[in-house]
C-alpha atoms as a PDB file:
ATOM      1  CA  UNK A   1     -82.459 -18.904 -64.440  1.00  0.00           C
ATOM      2  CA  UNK A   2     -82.299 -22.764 -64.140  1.00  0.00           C
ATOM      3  CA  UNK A   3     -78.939 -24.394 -64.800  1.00  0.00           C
ATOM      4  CA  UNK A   4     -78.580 -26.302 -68.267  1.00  0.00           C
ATOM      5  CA  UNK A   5     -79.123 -29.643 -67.976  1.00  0.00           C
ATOM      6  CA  UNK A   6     -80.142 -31.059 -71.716  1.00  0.00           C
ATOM      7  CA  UNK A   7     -80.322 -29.563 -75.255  1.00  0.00           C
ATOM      8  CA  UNK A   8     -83.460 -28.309 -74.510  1.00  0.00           C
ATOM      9  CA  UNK A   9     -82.625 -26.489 -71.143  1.00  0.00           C
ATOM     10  CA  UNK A  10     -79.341 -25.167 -73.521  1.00  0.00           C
ATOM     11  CA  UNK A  11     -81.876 -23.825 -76.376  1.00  0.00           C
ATOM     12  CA  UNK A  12     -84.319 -22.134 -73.846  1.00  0.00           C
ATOM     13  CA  UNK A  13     -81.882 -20.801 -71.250  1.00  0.00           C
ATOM     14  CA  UNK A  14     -80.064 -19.437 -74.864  1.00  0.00           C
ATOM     15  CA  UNK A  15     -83.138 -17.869 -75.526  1.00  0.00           C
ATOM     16  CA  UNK A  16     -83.394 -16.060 -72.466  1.00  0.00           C
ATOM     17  CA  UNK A  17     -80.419 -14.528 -72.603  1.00  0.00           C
ATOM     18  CA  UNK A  18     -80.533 -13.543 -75.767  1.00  0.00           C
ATOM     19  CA  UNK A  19     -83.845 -11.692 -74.980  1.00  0.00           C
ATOM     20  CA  UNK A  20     -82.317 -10.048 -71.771  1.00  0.00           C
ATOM     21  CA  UNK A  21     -79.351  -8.845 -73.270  1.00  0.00           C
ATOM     22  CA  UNK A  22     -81.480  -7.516 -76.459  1.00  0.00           C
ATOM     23  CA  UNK A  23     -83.680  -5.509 -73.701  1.00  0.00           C
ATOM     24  CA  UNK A  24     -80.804  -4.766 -71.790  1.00  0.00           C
ATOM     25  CA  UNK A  25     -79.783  -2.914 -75.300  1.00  0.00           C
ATOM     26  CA  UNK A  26     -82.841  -1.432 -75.628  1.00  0.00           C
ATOM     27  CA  UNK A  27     -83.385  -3.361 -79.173  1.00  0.00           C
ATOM     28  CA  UNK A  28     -86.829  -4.493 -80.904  1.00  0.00           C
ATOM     29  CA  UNK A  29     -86.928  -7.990 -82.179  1.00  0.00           C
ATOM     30  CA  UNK A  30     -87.202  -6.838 -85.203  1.00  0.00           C
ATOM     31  CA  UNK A  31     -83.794  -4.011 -84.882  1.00  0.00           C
ATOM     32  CA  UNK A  32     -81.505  -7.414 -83.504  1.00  0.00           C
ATOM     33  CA  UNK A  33     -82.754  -9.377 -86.653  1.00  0.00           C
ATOM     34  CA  UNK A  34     -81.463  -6.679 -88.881  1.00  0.00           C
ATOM     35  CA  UNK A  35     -78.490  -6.064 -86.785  1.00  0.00           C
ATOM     36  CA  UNK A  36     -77.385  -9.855 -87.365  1.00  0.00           C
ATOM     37  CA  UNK A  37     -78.679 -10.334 -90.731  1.00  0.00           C
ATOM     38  CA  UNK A  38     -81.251 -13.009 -89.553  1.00  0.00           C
ATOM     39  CA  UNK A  39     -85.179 -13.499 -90.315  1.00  0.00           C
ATOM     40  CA  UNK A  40     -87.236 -11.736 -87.564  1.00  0.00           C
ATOM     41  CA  UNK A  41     -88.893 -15.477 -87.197  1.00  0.00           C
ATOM     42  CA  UNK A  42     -85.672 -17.240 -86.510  1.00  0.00           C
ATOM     43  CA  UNK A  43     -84.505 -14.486 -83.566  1.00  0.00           C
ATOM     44  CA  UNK A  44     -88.277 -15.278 -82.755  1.00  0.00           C
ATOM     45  CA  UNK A  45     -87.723 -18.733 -82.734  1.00  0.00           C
ATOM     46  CA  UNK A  46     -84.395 -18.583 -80.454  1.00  0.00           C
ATOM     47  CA  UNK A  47     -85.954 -16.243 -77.959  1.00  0.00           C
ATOM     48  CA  UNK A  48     -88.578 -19.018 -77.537  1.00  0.00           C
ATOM     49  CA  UNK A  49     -86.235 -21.549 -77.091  1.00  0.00           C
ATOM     50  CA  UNK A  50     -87.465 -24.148 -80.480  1.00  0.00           C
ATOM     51  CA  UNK A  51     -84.478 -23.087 -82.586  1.00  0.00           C
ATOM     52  CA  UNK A  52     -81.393 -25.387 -82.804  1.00  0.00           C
ATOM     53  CA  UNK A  53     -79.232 -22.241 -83.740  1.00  0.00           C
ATOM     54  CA  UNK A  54     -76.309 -22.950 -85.606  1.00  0.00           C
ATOM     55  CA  UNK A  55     -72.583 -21.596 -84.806  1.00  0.00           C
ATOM     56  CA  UNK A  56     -72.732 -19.450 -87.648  1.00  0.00           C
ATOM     57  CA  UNK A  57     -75.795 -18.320 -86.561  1.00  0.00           C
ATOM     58  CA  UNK A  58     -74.700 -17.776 -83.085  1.00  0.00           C
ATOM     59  CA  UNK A  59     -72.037 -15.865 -84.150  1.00  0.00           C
ATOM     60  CA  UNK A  60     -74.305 -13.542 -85.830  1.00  0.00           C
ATOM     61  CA  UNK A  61     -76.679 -12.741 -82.823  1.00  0.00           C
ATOM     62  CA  UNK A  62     -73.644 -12.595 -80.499  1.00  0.00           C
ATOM     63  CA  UNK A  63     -72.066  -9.744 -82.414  1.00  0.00           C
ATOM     64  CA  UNK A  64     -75.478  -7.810 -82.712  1.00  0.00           C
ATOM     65  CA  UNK A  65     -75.407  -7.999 -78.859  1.00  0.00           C
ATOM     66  CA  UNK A  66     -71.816  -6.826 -78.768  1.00  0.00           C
ATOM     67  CA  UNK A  67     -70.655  -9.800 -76.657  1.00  0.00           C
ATOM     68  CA  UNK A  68     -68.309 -13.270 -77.350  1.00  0.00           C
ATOM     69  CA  UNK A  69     -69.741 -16.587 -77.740  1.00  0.00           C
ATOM     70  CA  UNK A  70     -68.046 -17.824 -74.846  1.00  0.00           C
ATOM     71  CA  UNK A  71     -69.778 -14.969 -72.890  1.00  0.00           C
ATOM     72  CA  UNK A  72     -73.393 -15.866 -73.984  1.00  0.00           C
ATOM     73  CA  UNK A  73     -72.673 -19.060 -73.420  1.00  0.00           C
ATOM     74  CA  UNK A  74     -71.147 -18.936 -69.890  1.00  0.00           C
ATOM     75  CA  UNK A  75     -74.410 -17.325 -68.835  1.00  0.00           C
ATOM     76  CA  UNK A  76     -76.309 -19.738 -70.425  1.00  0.00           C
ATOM     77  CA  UNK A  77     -74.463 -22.210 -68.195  1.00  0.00           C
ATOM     78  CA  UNK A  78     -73.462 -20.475 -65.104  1.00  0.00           C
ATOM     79  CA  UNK A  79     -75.710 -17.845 -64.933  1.00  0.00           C
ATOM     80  CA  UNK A  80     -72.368 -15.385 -65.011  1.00  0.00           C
ATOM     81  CA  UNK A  81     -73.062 -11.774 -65.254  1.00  0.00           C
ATOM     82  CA  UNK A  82     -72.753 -10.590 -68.723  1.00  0.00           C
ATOM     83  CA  UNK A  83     -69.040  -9.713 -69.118  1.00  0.00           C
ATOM     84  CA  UNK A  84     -67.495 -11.323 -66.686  1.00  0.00           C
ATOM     85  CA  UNK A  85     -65.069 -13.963 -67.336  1.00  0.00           C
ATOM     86  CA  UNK A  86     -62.657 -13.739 -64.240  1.00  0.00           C
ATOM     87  CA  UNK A  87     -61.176 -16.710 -63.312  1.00  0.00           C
ATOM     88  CA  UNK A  88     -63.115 -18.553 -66.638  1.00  0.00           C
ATOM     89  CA  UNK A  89     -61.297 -20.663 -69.053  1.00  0.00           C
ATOM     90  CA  UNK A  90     -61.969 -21.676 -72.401  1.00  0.00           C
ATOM     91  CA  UNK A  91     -62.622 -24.900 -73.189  1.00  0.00           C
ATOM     92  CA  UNK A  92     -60.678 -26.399 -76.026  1.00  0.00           C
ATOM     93  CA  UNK A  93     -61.248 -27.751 -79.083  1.00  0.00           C
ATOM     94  CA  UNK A  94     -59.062 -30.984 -80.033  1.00  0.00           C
ATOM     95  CA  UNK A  95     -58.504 -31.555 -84.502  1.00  0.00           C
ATOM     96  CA  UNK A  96     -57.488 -34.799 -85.209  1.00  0.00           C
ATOM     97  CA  UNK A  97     -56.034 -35.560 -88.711  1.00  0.00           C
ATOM     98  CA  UNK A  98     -52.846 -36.054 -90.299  1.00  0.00           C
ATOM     99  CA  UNK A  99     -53.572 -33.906 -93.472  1.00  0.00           C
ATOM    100  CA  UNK A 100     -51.673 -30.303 -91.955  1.00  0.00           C
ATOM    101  CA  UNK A 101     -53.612 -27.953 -94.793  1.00  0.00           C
ATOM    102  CA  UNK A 102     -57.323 -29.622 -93.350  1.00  0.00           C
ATOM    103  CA  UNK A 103     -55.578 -29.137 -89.999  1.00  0.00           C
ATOM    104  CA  UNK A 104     -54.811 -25.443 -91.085  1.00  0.00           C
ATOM    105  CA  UNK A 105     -58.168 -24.814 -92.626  1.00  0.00           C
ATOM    106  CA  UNK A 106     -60.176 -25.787 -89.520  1.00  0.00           C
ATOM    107  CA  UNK A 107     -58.576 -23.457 -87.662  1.00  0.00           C
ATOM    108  CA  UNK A 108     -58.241 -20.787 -89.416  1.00  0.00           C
ATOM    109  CA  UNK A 109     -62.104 -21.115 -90.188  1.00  0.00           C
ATOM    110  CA  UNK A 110     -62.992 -21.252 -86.568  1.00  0.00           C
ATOM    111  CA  UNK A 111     -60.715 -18.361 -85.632  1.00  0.00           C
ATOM    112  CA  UNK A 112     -62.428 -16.209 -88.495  1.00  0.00           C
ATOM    113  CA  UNK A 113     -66.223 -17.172 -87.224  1.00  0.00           C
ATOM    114  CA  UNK A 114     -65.637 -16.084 -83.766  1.00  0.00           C
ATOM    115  CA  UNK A 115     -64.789 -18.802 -82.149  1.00  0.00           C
ATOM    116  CA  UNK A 116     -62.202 -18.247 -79.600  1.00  0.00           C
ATOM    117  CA  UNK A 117     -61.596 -21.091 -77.491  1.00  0.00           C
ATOM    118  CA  UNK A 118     -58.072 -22.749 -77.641  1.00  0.00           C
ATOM    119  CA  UNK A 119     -57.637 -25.029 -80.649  1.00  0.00           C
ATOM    120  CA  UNK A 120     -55.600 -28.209 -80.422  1.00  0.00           C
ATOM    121  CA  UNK A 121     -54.241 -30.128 -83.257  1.00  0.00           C
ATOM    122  CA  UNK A 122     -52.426 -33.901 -83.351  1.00  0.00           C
ATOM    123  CA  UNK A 123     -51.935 -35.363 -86.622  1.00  0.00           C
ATOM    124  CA  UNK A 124     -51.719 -39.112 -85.416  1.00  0.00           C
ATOM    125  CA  UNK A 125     -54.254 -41.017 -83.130  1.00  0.00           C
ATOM    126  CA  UNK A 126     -51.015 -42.048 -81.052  1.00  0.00           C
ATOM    127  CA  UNK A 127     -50.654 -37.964 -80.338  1.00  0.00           C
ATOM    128  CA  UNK A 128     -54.205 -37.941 -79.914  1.00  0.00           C
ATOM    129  CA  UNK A 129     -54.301 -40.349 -77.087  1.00  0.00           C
ATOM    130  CA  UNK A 130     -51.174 -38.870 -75.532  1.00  0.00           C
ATOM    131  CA  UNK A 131     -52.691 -35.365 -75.469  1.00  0.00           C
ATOM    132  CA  UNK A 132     -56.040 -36.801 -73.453  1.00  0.00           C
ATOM    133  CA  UNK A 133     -54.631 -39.845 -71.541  1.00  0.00           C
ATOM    134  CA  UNK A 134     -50.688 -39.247 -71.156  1.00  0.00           C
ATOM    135  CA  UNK A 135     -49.835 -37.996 -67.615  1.00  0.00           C
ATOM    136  CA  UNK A 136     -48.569 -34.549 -69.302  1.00  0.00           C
ATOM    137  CA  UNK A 137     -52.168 -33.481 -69.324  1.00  0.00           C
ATOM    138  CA  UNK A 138     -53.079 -34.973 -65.858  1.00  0.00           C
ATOM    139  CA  UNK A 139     -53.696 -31.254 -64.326  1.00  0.00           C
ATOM    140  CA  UNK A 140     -54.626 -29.906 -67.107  1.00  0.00           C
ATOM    141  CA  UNK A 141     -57.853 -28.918 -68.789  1.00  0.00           C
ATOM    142  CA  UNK A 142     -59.080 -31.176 -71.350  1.00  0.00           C
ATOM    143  CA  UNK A 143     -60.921 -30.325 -74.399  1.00  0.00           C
ATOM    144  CA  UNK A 144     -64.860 -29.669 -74.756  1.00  0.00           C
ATOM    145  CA  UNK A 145     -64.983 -31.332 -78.057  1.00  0.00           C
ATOM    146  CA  UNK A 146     -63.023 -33.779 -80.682  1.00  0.00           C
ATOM    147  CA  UNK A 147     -63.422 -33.550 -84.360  1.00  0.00           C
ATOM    148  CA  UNK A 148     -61.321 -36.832 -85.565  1.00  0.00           C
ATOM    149  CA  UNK A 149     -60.670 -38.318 -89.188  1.00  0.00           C
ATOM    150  CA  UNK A 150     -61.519 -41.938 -89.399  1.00  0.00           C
ATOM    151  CA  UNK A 151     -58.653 -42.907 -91.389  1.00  0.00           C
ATOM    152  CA  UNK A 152     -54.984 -41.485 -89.524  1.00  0.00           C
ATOM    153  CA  UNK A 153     -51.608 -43.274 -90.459  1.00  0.00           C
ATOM    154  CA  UNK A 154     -51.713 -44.769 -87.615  1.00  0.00           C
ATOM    155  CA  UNK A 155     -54.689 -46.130 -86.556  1.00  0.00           C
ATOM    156  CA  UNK A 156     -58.441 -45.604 -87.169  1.00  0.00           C
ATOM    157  CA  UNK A 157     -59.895 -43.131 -85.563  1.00  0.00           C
ATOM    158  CA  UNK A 158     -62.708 -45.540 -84.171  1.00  0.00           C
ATOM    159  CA  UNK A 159     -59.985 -46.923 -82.231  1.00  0.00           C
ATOM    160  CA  UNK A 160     -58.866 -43.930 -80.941  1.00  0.00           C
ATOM    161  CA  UNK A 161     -62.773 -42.964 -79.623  1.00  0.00           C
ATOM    162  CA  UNK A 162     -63.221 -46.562 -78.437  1.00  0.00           C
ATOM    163  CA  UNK A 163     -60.203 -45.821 -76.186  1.00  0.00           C
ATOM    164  CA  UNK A 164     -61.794 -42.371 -74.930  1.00  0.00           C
ATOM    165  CA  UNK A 165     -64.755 -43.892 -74.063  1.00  0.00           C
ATOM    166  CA  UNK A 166     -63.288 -46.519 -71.901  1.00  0.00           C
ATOM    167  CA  UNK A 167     -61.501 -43.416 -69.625  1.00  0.00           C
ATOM    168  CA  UNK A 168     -63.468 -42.051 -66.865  1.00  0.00           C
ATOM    169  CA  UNK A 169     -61.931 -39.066 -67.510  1.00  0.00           C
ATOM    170  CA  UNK A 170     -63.098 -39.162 -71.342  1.00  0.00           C
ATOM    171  CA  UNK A 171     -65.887 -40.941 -72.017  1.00  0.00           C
ATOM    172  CA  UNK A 172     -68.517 -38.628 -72.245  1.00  0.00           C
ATOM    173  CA  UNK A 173     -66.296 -35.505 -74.389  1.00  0.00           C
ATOM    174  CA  UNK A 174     -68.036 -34.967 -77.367  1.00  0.00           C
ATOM    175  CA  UNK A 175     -66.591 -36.037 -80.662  1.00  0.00           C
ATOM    176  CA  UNK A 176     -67.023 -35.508 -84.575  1.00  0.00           C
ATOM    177  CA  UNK A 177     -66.267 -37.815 -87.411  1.00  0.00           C
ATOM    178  CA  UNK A 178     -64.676 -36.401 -89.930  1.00  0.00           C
ATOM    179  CA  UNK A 179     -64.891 -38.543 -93.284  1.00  0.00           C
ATOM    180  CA  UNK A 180     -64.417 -38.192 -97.416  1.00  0.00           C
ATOM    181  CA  UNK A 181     -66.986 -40.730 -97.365  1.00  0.00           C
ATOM    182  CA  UNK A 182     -69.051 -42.841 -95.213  1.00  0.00           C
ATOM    183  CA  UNK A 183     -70.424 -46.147 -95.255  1.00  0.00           C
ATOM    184  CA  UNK A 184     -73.709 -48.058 -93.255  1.00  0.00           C
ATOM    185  CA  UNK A 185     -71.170 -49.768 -91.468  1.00  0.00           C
ATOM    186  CA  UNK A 186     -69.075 -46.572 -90.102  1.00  0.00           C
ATOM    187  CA  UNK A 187     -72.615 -45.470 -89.372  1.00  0.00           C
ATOM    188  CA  UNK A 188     -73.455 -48.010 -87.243  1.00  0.00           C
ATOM    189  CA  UNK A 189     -69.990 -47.737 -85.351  1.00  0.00           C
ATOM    190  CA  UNK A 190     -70.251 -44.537 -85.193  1.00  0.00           C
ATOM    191  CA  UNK A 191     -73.661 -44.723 -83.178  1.00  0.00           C
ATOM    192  CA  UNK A 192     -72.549 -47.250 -80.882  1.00  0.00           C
ATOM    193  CA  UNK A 193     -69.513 -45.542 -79.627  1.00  0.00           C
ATOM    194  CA  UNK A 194     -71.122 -42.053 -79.411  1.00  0.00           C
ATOM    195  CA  UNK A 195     -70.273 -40.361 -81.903  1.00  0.00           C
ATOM    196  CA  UNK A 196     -72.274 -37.100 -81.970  1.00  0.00           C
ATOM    197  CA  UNK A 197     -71.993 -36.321 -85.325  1.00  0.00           C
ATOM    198  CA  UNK A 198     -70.011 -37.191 -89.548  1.00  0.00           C
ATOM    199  CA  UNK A 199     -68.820 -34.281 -91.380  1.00  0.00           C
ATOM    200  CA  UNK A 200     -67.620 -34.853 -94.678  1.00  0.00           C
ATOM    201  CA  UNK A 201     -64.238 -33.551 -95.859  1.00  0.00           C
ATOM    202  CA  UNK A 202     -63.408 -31.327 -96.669  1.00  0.00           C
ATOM    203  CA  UNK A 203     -64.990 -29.538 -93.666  1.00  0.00           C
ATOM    204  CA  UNK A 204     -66.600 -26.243 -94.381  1.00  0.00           C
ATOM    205  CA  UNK A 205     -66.999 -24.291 -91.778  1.00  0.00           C
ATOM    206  CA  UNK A 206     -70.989 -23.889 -93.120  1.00  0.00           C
ATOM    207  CA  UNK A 207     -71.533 -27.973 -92.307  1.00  0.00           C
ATOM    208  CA  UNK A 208     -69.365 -27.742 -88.767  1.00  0.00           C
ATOM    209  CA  UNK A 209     -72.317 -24.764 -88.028  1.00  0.00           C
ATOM    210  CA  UNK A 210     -75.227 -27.187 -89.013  1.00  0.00           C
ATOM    211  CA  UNK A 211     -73.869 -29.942 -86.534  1.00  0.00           C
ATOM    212  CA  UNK A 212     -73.179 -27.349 -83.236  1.00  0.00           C
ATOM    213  CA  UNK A 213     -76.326 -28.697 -81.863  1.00  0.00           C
ATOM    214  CA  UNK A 214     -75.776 -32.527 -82.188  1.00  0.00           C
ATOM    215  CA  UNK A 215     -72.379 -31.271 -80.622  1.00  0.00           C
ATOM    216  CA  UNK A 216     -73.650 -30.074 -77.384  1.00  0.00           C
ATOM    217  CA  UNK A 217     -73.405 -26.707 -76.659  1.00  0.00           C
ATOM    218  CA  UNK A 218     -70.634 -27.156 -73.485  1.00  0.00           C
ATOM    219  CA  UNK A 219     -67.476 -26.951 -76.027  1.00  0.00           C
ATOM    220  CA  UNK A 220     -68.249 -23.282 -76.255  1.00  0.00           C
ATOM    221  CA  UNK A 221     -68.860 -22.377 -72.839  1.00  0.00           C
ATOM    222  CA  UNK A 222     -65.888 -21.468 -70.082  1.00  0.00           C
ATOM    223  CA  UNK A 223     -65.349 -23.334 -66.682  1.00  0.00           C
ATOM    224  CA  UNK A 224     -63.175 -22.113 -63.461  1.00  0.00           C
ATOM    225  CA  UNK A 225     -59.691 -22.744 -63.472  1.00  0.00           C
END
C-alpha cells in the first residue's frame, strides 16, 4: 500500500483497509453496512476511495470491524499491521476556549464517539502558546490538531494562530475556528492564515464530524515515540 500523501491518498488508502479488514472478517458489503448502520452505497463509496467519511461515520465502520480509529488509521498511514500499536502514540488534540462547560462538552463528546487520542485544554491564548511554544513542551509531542475560539480574554485567537504559523515547529498543525458567529472579514483571515475549518458554537459533536475531512486525517492517526 502507498504511503498517504494528500486527502485523496488518505480517502483511498482508507478505503483499502476498510475492504481488507471487512474480507479479513469474512463480511459482504452489504453485512458491514448493516453492522454500522450505514447505506450499502456509502461503505461502497469509502471502499472506492470518493467518500469524505465523516468522524461519526468513521466511528461507525471502525466498530463494525471491531478495531479503534487510531488503529485504522495508523494503517492507513504506516501501513501497521492491524492491531499493533507498540511503541505508537496518540496524537493529541489541543481545545482552546475560556468557557470551562464548552471546554467540558468537547471532551466529553469526543470521548463518547470513540475518539481516544489525548485531549488538551487551555482556557487563555497565553496558555495556549505556552503549551506549543514554551520550553516545557520542547521534548514533547505536540498536538495533531487545534480547535480555538476567536474571541479568549486574552487575546484573539487569530493572534494566537498567526503566532503558530510563524514556528517551524507549528506552522503547518491543523487548526479549527470555533465561533458564535462569523463575519466576511474573519473569513477572509481565516483563509489567509490557514485555517482549515469555522465551527459554530456551540460545537456539536455532529458539525466537528462534517469538518474531519477539511481537518486532515493525521490528528487521528499514532506516530513512534
Amino acid at each position: 500500500m502507498r504511503r498517504a500523501g494528500n486527502t485523496r491518498d488518505l480517502l483511498s488508502n482508507l478505503g483499502s483497509v476498510v475492504k481488507e479488514r471487512r474480507q479479513e472478517l469474512g463480511f459482504s458489503q452489504e453485512e458491514l453496512a448493516e453492522r454500522s448502520g450505514l447505506h450499502r452505497t456509502y461503505i461502497t463509496d469509502i471502499e472506492r476511495g470518493v467518500r469524505n467519511i465523516t468522524l461519526k461515520s468513521a466511528t461507525k465502520v471502525a466498530d463494525a470491524l471491531e478495531l479503534s480509529l487510531t488503529s485504522i488509521f495508523a494503517k492507513v498511514e504506516r501501513d501497521h499491521e492491524f492491531g499493533s500499536q507498540e511503541g505508537l502514540e496518540s496524537l493529541g488534540i489541543l481545545l482552546v476556549d475560556n468557557d470551562p462547560h464548552q471546554l467540558e462538552f468537547m471532551t466529553n463528546a469526543l470521548k463518547e464517539n470513540g475518539v481516544v487520542n489525548p485531549i488538551f485544554r487551555a482556557k487563555t491564548g497565553g496558555e495556549a502558546l505556552e503549551f506549543m511554544l514554551g520550553s516545557s513542551q520542547a521534548d514533547k509531542p505536540r498536538p495533531g490538531v487545534i480547535l480555538i475560539d476567536l474571541r479568549l480574554p486574552d487575546m484573539n485567537g487569530f493572534d494566537v494562530i498567526r503566532k503558530l504559523r510563524s514556528d517551524a515547529r507549528t506552522k503547518s498543525i491543523p487548526v479549527a475556528v470555533l465561533s458564535s458567529s462569523r463575519s466576511g472579514e474573519e473569513d477572509r483571515e481565516g483563509k489567509a492564515l490557514g485555517v482549515k475549518a469555522f465551527i459554530t458554537k456551540p460545537v456539536y459533536f455532529s458539525e466537528f464530524s462534517v469538518v474531519m475531512s477539511q481537518l486532515g486525517f493525521r490528528w487521528l492517526l499514532t506516530k513512534h515515540t
